[in-house]
Protein backbone atom coordinates (compact mmCIF):
# COMPACT_ATOMS: atom_id res chain seq x y z
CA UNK A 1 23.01 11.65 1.83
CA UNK A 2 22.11 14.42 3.96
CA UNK A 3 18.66 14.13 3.68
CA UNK A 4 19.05 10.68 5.66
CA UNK A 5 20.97 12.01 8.82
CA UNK A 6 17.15 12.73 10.31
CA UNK A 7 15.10 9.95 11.17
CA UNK A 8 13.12 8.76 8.65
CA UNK A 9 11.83 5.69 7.63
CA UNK A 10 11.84 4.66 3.67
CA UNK A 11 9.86 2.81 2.51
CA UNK A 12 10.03 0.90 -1.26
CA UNK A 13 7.64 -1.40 -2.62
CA UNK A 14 7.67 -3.63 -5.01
CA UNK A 15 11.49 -4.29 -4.00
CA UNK A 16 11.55 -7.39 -5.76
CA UNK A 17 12.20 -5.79 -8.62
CA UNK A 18 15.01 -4.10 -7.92
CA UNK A 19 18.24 -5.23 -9.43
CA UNK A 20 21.74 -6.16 -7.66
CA UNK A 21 23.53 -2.68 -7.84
CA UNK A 22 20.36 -0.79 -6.01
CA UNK A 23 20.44 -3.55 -3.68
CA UNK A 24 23.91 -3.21 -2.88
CA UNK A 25 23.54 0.81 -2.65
CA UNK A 26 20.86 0.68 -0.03
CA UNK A 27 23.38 -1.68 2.05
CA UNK A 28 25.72 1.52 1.45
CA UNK A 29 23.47 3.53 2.97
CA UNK A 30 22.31 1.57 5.39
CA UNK A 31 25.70 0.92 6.23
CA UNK A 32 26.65 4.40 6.57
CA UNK A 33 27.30 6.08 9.72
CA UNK A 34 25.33 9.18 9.58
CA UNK A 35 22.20 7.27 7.85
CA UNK A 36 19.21 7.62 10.80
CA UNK A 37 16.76 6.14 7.80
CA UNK A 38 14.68 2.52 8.76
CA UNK A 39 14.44 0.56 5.28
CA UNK A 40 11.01 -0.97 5.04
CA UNK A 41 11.22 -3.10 1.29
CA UNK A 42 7.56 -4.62 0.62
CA UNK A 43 6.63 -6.27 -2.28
CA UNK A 44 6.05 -10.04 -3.10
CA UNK A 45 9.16 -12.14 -3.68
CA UNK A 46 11.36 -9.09 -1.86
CA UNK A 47 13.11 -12.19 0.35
CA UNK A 48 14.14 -13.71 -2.72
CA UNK A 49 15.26 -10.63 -3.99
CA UNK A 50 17.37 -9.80 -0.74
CA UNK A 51 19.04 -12.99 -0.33
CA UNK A 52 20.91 -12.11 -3.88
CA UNK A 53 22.79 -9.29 -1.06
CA UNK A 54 23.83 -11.42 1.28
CA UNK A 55 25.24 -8.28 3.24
CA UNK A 56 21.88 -6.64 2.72
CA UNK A 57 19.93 -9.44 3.70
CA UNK A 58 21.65 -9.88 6.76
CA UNK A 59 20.85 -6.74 8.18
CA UNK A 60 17.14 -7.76 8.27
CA UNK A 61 15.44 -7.07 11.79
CA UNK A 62 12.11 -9.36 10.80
CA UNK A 63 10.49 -10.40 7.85
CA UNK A 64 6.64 -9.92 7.90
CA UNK A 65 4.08 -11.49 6.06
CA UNK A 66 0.98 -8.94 5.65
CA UNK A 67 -2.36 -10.87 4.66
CA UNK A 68 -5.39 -9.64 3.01
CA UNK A 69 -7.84 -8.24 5.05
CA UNK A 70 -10.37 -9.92 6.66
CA UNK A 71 -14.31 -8.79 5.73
CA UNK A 72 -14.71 -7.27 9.04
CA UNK A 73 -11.87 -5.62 9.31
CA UNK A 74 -11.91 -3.54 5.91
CA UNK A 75 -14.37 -1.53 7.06
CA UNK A 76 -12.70 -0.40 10.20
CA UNK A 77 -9.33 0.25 7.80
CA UNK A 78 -10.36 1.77 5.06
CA UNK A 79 -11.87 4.74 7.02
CA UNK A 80 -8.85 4.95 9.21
CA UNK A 81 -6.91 5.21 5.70
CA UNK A 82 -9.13 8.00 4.21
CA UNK A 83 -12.11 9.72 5.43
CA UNK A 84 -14.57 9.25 1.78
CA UNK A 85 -14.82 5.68 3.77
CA UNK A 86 -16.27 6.31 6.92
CA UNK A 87 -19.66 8.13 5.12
CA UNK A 88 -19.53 4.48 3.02
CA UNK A 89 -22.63 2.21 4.62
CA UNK A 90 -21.20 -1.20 5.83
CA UNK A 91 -23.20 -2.72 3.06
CA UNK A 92 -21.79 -0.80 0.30
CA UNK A 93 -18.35 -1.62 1.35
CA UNK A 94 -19.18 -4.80 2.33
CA UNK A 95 -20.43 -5.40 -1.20
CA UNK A 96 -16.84 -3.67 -2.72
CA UNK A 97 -14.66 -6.39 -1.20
CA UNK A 98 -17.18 -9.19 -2.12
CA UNK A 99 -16.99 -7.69 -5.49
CA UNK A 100 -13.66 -6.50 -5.83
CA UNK A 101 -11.67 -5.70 -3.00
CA UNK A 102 -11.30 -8.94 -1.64
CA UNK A 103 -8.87 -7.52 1.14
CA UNK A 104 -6.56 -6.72 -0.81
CA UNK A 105 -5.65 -3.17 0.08
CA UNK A 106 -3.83 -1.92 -3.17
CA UNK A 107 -7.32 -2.58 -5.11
CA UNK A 108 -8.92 -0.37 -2.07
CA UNK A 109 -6.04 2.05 -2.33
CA UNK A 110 -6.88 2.26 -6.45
CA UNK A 111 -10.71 2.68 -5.49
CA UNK A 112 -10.19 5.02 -3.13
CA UNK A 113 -8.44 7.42 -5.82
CA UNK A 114 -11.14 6.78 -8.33
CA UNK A 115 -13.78 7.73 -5.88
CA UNK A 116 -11.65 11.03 -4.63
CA UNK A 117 -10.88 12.23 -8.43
CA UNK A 118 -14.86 11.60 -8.91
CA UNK A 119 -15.64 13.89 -6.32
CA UNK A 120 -13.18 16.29 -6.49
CA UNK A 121 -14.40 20.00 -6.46
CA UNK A 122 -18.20 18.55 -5.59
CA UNK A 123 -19.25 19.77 -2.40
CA UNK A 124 -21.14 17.21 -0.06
CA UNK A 125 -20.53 14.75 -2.62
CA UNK A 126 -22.21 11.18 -1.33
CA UNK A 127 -20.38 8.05 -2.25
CA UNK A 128 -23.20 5.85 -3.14
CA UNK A 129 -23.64 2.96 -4.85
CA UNK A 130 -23.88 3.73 -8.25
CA UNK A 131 -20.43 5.63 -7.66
CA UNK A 132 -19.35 2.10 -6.26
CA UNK A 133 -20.17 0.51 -9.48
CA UNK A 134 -18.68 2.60 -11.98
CA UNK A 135 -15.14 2.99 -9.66
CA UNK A 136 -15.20 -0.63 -9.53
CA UNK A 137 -15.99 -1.00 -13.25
CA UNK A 138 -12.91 1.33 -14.10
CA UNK A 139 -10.65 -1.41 -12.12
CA UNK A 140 -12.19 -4.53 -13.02
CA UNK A 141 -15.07 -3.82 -16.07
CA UNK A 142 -18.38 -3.89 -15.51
CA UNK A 143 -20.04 -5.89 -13.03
């Protein structure tokens, strides 16, 4: 418990699959008076899931719904999220979300760690397009 007396914000995804009992403990510590933690629970179906804690559920602040990225704004995130994107040309990742990404920011999360274990220990490694391709292939076969 001590480790949530600092501020801190935790953050659990796919919290729709959590069952009853670790709902209910996260109410404890939400609950408790030295807990300076924010709860941040993400995950499709997490609403449902929090309505079953009634106590838990009522605690919610605001519920957000966070859509898929738009085509011109992936570009702009994805570099802001890790630097192998900002040497990416717009048409490259432009042709990753038409492909593959579709917005969705797990599957560019997933890419992204492809791409980074592919050029790991490579100095000035360039992500081209052929890297594109086979990262891509490794999450969705080949194109």
């Amino acid at each position: 418990m001590n480790a949530l007396r600092q501020p801190r914000v935790l953050v659990l995804d796919e919290a729709q699959r959590l069952p009853g009992p670790a709902l209910e403990f996260l109410r404890g510590l939400w609950d408790h008076p030295d807990t300076d933690t924010a709860l941040v629970l993400a995950g499709a179906g997490s609403e449902r899931a929090l309505r079953r804690v009634p106590a838990l559920a009522s605690r919610v602040l605001t519920w957000e719904l966070v859509p898929r990225l738009g085509p011109r704004e992936v570009a702009t995130v994805m570099a802001a999220f890790h630097p192998l994107w900002g040497n990416v040309t717009a048409d490259d990742v432009a042709w990753v979300d038409e492909h593959v990404g579709h917005g969705n920011f797990r599957t560019w999360a997933k890419l992204t760690s492809h791409l980074t274990a592919e050029i790991y220990g490579r100095s000035r490694a360039v992500v081209d397009r052929r890297m594109l391709e086979r990262a891509c292939a490794r999450l969705m076969g080949p194109l």
